[in-house]
Protein backbone atom coordinates (compact mmCIF):
# COMPACT_ATOMS: atom_id res chain seq x y z
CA UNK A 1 48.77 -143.27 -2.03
CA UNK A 2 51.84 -140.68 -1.43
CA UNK A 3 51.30 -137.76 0.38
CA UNK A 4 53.72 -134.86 0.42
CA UNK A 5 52.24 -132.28 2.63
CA UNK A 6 52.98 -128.72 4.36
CA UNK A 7 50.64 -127.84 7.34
CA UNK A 8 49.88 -124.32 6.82
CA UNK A 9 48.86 -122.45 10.02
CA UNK A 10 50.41 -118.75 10.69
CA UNK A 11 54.19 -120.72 9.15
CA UNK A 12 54.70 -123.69 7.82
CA UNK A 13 55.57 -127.17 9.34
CA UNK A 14 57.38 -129.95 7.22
CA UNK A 15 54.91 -133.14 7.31
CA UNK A 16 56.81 -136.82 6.88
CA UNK A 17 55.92 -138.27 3.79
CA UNK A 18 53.42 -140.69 4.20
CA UNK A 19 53.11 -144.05 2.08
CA UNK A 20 49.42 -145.68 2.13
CA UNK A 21 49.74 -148.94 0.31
CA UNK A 22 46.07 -151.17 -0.05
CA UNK A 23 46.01 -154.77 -1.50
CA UNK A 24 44.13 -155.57 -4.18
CA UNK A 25 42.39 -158.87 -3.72
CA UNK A 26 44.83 -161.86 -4.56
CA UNK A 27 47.63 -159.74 -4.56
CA UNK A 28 49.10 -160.34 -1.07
CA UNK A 29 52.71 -161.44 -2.08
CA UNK A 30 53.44 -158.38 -4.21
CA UNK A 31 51.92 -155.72 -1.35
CA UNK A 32 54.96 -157.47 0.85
CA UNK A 33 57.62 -157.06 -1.49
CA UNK A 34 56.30 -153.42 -1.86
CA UNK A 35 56.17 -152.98 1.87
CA UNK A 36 59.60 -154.64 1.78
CA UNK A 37 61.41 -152.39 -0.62
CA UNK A 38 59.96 -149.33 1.05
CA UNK A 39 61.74 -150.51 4.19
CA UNK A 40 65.02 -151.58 2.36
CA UNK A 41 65.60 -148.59 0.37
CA UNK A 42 63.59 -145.93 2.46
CA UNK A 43 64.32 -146.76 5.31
CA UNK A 44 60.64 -146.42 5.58
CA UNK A 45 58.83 -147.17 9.35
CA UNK A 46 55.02 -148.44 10.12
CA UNK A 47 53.13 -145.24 11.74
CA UNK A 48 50.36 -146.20 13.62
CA UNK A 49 48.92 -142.77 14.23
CA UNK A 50 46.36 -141.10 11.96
CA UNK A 51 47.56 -138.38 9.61
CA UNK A 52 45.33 -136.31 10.99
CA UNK A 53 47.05 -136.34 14.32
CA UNK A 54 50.22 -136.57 12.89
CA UNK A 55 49.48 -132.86 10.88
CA UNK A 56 48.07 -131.40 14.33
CA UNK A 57 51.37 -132.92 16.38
CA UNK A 58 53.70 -130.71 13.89
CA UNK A 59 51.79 -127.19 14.80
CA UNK A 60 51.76 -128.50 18.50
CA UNK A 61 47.98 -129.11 18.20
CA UNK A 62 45.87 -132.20 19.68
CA UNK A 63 41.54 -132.93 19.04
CA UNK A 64 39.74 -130.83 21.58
CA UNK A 65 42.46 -128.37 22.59
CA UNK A 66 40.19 -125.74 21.11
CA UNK A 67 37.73 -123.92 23.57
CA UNK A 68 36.18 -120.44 23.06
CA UNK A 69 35.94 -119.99 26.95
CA UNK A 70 37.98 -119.25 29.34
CA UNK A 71 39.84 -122.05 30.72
CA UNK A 72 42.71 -120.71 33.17
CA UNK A 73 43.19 -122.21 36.66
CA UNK A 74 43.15 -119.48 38.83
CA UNK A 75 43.93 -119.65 42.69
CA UNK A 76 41.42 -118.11 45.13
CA UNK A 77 43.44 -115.99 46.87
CA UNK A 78 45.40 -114.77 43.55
CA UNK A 79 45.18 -110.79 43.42
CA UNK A 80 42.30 -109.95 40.91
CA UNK A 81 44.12 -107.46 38.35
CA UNK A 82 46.32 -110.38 37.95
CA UNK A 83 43.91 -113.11 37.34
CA UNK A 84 41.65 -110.88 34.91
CA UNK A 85 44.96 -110.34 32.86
CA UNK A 86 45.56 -114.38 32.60
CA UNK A 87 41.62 -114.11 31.61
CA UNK A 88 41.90 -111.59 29.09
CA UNK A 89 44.72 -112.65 27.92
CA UNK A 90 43.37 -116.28 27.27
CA UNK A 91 40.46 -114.10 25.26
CA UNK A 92 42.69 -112.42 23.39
CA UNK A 93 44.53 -115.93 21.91
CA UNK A 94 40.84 -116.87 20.64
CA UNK A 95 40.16 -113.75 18.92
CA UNK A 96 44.03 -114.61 17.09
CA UNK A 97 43.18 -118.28 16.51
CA UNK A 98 39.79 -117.53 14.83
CA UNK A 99 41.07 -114.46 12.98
CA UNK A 100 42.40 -116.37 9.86
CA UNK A 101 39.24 -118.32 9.52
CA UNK A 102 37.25 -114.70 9.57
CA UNK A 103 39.49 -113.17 7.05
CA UNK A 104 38.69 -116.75 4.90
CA UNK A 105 35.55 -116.97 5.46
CA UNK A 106 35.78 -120.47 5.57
CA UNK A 107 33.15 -121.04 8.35
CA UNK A 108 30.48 -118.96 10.74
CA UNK A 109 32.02 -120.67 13.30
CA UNK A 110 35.28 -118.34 12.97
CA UNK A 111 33.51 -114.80 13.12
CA UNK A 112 30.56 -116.89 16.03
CA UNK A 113 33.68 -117.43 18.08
CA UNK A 114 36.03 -114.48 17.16
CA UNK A 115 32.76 -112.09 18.31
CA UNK A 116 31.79 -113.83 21.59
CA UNK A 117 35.47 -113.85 22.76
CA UNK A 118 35.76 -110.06 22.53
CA UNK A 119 31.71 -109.57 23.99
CA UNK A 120 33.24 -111.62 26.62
CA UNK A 121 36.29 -109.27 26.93
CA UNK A 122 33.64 -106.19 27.52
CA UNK A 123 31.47 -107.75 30.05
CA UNK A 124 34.53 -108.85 32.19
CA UNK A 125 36.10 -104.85 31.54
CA UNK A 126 31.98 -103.96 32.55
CA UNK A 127 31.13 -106.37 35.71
CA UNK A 128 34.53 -106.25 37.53
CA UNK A 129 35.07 -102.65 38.39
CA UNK A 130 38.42 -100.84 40.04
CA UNK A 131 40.43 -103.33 39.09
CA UNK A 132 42.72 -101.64 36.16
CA UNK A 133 43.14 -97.46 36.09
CA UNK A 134 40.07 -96.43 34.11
CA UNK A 135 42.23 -93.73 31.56
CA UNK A 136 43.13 -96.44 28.74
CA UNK A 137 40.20 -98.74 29.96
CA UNK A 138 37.67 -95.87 28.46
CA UNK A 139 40.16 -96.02 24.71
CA UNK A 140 39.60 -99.56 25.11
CA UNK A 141 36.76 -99.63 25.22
CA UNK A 142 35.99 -97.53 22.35
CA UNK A 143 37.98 -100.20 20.25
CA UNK A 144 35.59 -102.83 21.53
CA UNK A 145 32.63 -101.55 20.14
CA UNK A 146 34.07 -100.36 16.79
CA UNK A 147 34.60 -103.88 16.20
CA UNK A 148 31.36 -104.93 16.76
CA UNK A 149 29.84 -102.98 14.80
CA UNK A 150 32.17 -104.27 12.14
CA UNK A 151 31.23 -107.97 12.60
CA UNK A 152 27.15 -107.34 13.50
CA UNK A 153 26.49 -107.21 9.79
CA UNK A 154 28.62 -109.74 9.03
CA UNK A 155 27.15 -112.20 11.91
CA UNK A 156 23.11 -111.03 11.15
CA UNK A 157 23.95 -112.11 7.09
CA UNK A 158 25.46 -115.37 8.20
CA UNK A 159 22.55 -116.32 10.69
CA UNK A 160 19.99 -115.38 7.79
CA UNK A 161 22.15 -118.12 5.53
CA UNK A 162 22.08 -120.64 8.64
CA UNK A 163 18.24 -120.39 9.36
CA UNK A 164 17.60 -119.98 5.31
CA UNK A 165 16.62 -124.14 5.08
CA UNK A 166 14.41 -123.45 8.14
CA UNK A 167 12.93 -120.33 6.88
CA UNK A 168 11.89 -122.11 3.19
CA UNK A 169 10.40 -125.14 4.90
CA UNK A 170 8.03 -122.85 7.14
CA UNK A 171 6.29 -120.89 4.07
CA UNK A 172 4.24 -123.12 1.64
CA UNK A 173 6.06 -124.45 -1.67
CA UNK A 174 4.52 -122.59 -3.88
CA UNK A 175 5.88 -119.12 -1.99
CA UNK A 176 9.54 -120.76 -1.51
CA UNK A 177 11.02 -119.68 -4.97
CA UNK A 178 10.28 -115.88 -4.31
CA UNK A 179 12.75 -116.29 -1.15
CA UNK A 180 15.58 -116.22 -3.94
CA UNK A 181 15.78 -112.66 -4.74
CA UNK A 182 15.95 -112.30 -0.52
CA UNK A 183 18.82 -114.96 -0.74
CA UNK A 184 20.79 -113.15 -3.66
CA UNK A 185 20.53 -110.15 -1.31
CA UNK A 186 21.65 -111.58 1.19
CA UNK A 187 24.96 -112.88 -0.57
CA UNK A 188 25.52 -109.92 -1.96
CA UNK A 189 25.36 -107.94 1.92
CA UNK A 190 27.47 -110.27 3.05
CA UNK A 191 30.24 -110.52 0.75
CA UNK A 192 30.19 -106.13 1.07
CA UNK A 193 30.37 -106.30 4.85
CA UNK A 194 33.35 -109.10 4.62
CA UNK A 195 34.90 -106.98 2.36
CA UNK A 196 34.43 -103.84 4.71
CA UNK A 197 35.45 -105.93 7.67
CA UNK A 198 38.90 -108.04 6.20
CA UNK A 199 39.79 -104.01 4.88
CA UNK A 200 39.73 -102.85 8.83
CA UNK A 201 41.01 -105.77 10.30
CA UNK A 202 44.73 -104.97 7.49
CA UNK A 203 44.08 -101.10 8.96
CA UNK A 204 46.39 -99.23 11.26
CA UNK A 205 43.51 -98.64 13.84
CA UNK A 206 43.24 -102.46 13.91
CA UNK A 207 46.60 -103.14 14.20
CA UNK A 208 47.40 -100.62 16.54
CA UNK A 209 44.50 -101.67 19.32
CA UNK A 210 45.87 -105.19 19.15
CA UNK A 211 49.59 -104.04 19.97
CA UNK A 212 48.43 -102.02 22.81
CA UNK A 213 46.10 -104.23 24.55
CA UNK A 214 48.66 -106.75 24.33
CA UNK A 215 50.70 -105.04 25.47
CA UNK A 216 48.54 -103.96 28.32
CA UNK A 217 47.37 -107.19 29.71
CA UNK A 218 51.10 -108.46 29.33
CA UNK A 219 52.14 -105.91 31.83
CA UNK A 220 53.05 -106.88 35.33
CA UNK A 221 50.55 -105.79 37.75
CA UNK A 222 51.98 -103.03 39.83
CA UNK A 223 52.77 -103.25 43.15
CA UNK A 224 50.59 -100.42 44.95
CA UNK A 225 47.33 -99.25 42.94
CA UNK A 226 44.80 -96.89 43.27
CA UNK A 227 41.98 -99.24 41.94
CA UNK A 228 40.27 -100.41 45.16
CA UNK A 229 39.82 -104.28 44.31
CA UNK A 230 42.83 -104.57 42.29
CA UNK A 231 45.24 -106.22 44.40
CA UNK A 232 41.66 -108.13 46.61
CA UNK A 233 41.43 -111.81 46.11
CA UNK A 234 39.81 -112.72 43.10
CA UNK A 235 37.34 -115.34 45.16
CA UNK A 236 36.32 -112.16 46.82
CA UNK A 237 35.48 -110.04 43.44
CA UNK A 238 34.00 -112.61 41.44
CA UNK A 239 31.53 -114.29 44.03
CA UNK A 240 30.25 -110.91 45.08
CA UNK A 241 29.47 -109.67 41.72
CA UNK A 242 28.24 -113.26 40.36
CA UNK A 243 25.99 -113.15 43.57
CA UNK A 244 24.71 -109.43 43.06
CA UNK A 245 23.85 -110.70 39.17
CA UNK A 246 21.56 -113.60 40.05
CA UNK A 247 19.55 -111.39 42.64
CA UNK A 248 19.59 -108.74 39.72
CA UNK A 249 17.98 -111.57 36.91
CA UNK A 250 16.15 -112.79 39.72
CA UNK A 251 14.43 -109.18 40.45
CA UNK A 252 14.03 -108.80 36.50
CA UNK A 253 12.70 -112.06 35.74
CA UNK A 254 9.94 -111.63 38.59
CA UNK A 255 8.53 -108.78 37.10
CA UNK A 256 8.12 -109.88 34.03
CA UNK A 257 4.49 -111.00 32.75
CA UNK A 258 2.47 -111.77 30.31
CA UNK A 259 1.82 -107.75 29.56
CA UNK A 260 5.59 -107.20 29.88
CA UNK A 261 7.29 -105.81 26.46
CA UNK A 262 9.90 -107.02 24.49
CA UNK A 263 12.37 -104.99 25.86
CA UNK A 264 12.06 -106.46 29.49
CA UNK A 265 12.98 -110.08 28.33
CA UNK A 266 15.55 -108.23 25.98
CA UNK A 267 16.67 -106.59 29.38
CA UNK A 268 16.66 -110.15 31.57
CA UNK A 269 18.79 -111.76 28.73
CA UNK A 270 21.62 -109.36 29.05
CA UNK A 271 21.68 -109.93 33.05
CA UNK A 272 21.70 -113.56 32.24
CA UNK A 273 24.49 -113.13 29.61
CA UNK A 274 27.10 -111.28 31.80
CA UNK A 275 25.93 -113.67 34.32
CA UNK A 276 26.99 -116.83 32.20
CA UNK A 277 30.13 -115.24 31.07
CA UNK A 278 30.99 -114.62 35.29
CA UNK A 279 30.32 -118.19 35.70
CA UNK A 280 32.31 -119.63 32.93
CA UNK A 281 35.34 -117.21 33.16
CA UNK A 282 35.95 -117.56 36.70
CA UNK A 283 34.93 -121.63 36.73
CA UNK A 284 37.89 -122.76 38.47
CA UNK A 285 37.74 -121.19 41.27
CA UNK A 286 34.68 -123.22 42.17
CA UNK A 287 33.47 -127.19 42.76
CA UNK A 288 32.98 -128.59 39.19
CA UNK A 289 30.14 -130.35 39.92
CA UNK A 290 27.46 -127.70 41.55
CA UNK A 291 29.15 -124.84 39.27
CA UNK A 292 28.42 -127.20 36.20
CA UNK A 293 24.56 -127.40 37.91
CA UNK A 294 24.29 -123.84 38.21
CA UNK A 295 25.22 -122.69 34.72
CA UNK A 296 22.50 -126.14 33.03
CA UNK A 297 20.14 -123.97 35.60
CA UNK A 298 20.82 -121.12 33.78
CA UNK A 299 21.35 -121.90 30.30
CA UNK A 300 17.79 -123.67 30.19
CA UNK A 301 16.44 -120.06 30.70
CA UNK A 302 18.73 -118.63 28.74
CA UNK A 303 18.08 -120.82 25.19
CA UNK A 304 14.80 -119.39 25.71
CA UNK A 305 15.41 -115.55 26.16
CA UNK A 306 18.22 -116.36 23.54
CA UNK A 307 15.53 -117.49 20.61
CA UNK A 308 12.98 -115.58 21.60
CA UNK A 309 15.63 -112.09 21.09
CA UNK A 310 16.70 -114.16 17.75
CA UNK A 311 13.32 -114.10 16.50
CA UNK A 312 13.01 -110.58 16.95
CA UNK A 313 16.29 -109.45 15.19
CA UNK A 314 15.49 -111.78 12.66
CA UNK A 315 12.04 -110.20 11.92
CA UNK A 316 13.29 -106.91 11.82
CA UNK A 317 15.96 -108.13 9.61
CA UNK A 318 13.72 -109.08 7.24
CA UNK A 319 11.65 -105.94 7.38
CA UNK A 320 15.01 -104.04 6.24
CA UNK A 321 15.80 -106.64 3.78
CA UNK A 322 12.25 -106.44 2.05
CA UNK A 323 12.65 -102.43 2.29
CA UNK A 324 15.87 -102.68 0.62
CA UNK A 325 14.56 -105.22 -1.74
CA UNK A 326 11.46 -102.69 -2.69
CA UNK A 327 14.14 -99.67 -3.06
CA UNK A 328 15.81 -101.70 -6.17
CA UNK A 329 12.88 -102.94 -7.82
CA UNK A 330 13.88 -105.95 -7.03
CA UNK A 331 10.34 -107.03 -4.68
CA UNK A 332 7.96 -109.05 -7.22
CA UNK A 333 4.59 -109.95 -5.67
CA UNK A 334 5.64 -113.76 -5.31
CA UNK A 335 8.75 -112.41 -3.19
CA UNK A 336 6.45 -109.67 -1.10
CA UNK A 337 3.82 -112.96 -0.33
CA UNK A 338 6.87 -115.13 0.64
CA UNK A 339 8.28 -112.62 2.75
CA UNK A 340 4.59 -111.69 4.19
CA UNK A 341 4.45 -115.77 4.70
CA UNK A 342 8.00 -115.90 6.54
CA UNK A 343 7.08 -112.94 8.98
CA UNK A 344 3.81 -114.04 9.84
CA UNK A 345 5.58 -117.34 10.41
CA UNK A 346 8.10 -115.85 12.42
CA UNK A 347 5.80 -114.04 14.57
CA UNK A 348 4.15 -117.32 15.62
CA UNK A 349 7.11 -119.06 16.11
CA UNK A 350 8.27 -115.72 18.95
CA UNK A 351 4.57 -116.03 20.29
CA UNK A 352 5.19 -119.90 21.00
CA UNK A 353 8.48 -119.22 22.53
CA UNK A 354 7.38 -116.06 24.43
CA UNK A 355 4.68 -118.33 26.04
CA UNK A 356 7.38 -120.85 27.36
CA UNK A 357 9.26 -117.82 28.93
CA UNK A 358 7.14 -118.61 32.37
CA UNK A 359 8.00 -122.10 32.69
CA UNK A 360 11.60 -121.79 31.72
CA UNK A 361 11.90 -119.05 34.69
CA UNK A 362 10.13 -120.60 37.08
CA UNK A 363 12.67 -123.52 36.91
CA UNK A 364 15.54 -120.97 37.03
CA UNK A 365 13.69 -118.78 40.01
CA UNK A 366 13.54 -123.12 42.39
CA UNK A 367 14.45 -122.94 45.42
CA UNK A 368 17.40 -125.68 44.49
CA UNK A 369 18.89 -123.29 42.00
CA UNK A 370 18.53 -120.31 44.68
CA UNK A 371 20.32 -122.72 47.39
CA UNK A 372 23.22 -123.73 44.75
CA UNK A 373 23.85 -120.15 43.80
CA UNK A 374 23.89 -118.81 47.22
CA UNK A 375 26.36 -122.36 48.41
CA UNK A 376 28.64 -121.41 45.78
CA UNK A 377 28.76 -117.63 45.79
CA UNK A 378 27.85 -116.27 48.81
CA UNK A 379 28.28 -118.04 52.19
CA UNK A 380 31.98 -117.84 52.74
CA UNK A 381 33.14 -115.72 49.81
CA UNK A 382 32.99 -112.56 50.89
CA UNK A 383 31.48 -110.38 53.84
């Protein structure tokens, strides 16, 4: 088996040829000679390593040197505009890595991770105040949420064709083949919005934001600044606001019952979001262990706020989708009963998870979880 490859990543990178040779049974004495005459007139060498790792060695790549958080190793007394740059800037190498998978469309995965690194970007910009000037945070800013709203309908169309298998199994069989007209839909959004999406990402406006924050977060900090906890130590700025977060989810969380709306769990998972994002982004400045306790404490509530919101966006979803379905004729009566089916399915599934919401808070809202958080973030952090 010859192999004559190019690793294709941003440039290319030459591959060595690669010679496979397997013996067929009783022919031992002629794979030697072959092995033999590779040598001789080849000058051909035994690799041990796997192809795979040989591709990944020739971009300067290794298994598991991917992450889509944060992983910088920060020093606690390092000024904070500086260490949010080496943050940011860290975020802003994901967005570039996943960008050629979004434009492809190869995988979810790429828009999942190309998304949560810039949400991450605006909750850092949102939580940890007077750090940069605030004149070309606000244009930022601006930037940030013009691209989400490019990749939302992307992203909801791609979690509809995820959960599809899941939503066909929960109807009966007789109603599954009127989900096809909601699947061809589907497609058919999708494709339009990656088309929208791939045309601004080649735009000027595109281009341009990238340059300048770049170019922004590159930028030595200066050495006198009007931003009051620019120049503080990060330790300082991150346990304080981490700290002021949990009481915040804790306050929310408590007041939440079983005649609370939507919108107040909606409300708790956003707290709990910005807090996770705190946790993970400034992880190093911490003990691994108890930090690595603190966010399981918090990511057991948050998987179900996180579903339960899911099941709500992916109702109304639906409700747009059957709308849109009825506007082009397109809504026969087996495809109105299977969506009816999947709805009312849908709505049990948010009751069920809705009904968990108690439990899962009470764990987070344990006096062990209270104790780690206030160990880690408040007694000796700041005043």
């Amino acid at each position: 088996e010859l192999r004559d490859e190019t690793a294709r990543s941003g440039q290319d990178a030459s591959l060595q040829r690669l010679a496979q040779l397997l013996p067929l049974r009783g022919y031992v004495r002629p794979l030697r000679e072959a092995i033999h005459h590779l040598r001789r007139e080849f000058l051909a060498r035994s690799v041990s390593q796997d192809p795979l790792l040989l591709a990944l060695a020739a971009r300067g790549r290794s298994p598991g040197d991917y992450s889509s958080k944060p992983r910088v190793r920060l020093q606690p007394g390092a000024r904070t505009d500086w260490a949010m740059k080496r943050i940011l800037l860290q975020l802003l190498e994901v967005v570039e890595r996943n960008e050629p998978g979004v434009r492809e469309d190869l995988d979810p995965e790429f828009l999942h991770d190309y998304r949560v690194a810039w949400r991450r970007t605006r909750s850092l910009l949102t939580q940890i105040k007077r750090v940069f000037p605030e004149a070309p945070l606000e244009g930022f800013r601006e930037e940030l949420r013009w691209i989400s709203m490019l990749t939302s309908p992307v992203r909801d169309m791609d979690v509809y064709l995820l959960e599809l298998p899941r939503y066909r199994a929960s109807i009966p069989e007789a109603l599954r083949p009127g989900l096809e007209p909601l699947h061809a839909l589907v497609l058919e959004e999708k494709r339009a919005g990656h088309r929208a999406l791939v045309q601004a990402l080649d735009g000027r406006r595109y281009k341009d934001f990238m340059a300048r924050w770049r170019a922004f977060l590159q930028a030595p900090p200066p050495a006198y600044t009007e931003p009051v906890h620019a120049d503080r130590p990060v330790i300082e700025v991150a346990s304080r606001r981490i700290w002021k977060l949990f009481r915040h989810a804790l306050r929310e969380g408590r007041a939440i019952d079983q005649t609370s709306p939507p919108e107040a769990l909606h409300e708790l998972r956003k707290t709990c979001k910005k807090l996770r994002y705190l946790l993970e982004a400034f992880s190093s400045l911490y003990p691994r262990e108890p930090l690595e306790a603190a966010i399981r404490d918090l990511k057991r509530l948050q998987d179900n706020l996180g579903e339960y919101q899911d099941l709500a966006v992916h109702r109304a979803t639906l409700e747009h989708l059957r709308q849109r379905l009825g506007e082009r004729g397109e809504l026969t009566e087996l495809t109105a009963r299977a969506m009816e089916a999947l709805l009312r399915s849908l709505e049990i599934r948010a009751r069920r998870v809705r009904e968990a919401f108690a439990g899962r808070f009470t764990g987070f809202d344990s006096k062990p979880t209270r104790k780690r958080f206030r160990r880690l973030f408040k007694e000796g952090h700041h005043p």
